[in-house]
C-alpha atoms as a PDB file:
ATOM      1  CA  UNK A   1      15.380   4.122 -12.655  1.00  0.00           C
ATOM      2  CA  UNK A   2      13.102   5.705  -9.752  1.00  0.00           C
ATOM      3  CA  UNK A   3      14.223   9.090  -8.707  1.00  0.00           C
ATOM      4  CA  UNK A   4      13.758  10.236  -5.631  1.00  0.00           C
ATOM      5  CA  UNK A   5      10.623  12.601  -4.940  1.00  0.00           C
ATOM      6  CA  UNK A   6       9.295  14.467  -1.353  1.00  0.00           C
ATOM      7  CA  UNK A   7       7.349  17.023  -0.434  1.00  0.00           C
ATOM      8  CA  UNK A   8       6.152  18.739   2.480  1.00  0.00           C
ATOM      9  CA  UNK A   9       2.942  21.180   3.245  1.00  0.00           C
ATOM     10  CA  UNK A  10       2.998  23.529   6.512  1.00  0.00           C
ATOM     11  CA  UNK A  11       0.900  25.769   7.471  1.00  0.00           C
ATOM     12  CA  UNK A  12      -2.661  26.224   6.799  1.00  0.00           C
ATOM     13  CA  UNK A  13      -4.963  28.972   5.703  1.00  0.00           C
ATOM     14  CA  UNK A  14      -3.538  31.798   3.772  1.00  0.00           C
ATOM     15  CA  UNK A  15      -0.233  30.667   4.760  1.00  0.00           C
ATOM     16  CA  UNK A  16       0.848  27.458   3.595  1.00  0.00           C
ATOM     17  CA  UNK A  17       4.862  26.401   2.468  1.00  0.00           C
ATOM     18  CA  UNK A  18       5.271  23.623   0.239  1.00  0.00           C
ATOM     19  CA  UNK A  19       9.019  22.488   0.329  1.00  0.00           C
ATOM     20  CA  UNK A  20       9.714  19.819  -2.543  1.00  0.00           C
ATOM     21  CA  UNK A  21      13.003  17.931  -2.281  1.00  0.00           C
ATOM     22  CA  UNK A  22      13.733  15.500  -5.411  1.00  0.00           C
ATOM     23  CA  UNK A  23      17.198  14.687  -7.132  1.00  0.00           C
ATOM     24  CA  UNK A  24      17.566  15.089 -10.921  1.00  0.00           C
ATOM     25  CA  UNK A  25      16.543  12.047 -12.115  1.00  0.00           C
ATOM     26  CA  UNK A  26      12.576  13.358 -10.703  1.00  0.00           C
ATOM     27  CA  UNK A  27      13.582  16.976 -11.690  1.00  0.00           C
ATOM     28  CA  UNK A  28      13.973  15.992 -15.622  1.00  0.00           C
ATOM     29  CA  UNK A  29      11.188  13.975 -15.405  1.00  0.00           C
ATOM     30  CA  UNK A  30       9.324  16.862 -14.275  1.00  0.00           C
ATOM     31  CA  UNK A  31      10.736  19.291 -16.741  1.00  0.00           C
ATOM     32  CA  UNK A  32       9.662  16.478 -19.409  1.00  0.00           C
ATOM     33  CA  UNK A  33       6.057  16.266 -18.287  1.00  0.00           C
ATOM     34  CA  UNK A  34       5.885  19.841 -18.984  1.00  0.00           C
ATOM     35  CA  UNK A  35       5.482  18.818 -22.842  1.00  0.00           C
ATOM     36  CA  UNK A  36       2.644  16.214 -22.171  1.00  0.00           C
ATOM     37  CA  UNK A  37       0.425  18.685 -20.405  1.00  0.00           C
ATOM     38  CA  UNK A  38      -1.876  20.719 -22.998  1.00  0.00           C
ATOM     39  CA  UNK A  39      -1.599  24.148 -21.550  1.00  0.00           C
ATOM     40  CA  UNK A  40      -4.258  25.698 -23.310  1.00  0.00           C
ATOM     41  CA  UNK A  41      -6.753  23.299 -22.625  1.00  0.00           C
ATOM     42  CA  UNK A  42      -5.777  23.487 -18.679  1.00  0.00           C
ATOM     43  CA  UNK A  43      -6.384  27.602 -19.148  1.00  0.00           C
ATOM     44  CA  UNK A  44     -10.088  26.742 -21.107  1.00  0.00           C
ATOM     45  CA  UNK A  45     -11.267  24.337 -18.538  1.00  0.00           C
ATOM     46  CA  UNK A  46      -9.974  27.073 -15.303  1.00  0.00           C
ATOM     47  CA  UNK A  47     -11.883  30.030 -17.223  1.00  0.00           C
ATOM     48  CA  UNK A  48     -13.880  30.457 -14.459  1.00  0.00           C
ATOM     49  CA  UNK A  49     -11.533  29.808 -11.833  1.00  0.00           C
ATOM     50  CA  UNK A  50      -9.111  32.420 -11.850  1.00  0.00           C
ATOM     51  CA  UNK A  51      -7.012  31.479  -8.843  1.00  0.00           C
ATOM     52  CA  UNK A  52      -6.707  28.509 -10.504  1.00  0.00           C
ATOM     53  CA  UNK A  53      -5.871  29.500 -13.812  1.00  0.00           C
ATOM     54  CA  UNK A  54      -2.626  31.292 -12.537  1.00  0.00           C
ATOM     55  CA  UNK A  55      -1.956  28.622 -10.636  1.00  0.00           C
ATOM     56  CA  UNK A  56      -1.644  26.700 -13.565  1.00  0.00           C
ATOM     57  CA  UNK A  57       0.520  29.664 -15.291  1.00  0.00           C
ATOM     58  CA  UNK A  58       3.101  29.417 -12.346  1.00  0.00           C
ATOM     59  CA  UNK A  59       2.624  25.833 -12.654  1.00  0.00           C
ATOM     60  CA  UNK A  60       4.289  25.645 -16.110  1.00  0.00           C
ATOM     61  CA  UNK A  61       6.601  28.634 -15.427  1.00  0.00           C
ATOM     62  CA  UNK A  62       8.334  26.597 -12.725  1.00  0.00           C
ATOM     63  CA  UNK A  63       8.529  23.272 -15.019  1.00  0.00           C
ATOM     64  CA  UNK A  64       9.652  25.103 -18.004  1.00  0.00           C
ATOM     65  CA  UNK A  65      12.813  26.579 -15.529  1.00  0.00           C
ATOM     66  CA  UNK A  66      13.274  22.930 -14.339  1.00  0.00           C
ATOM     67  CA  UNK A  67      13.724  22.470 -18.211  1.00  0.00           C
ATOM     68  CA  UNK A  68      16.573  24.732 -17.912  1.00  0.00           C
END
């Protein structure tokens, strides 16, 4: 069973909006990917990037509350 999954990016520069509409069927499968994705090795390999490494800490916040 496909869920159903869109998003949306305004804006541009500094100020961008993404606006993500998906029903629960995507939204669990979301929360489940959460487990499949080795968070410490995404944290090693963005080191150097440190925009990106909180990215990726906000990234897992948001599918660990999607969990919820």
């Amino acid at each position: 069973m496909q869920g159903s999954f869109e998003y949306k990016l305004t804006g541009s520069g500094d100020a961008i909006t993404l606006a993500i509409d998906l029903d629960s069927v995507s939204a669990n499968a979301m929360a489940r990917l959460d487990r499949y994705i080795n968070w410490a090795d995404v944290l090693k390999l963005t080191e150097n990037d440190p925009e990106a490494a909180h990215v990726a800490e906000r990234l897992h916040t948001v599918l660990q509350h999607m969990g919820r």
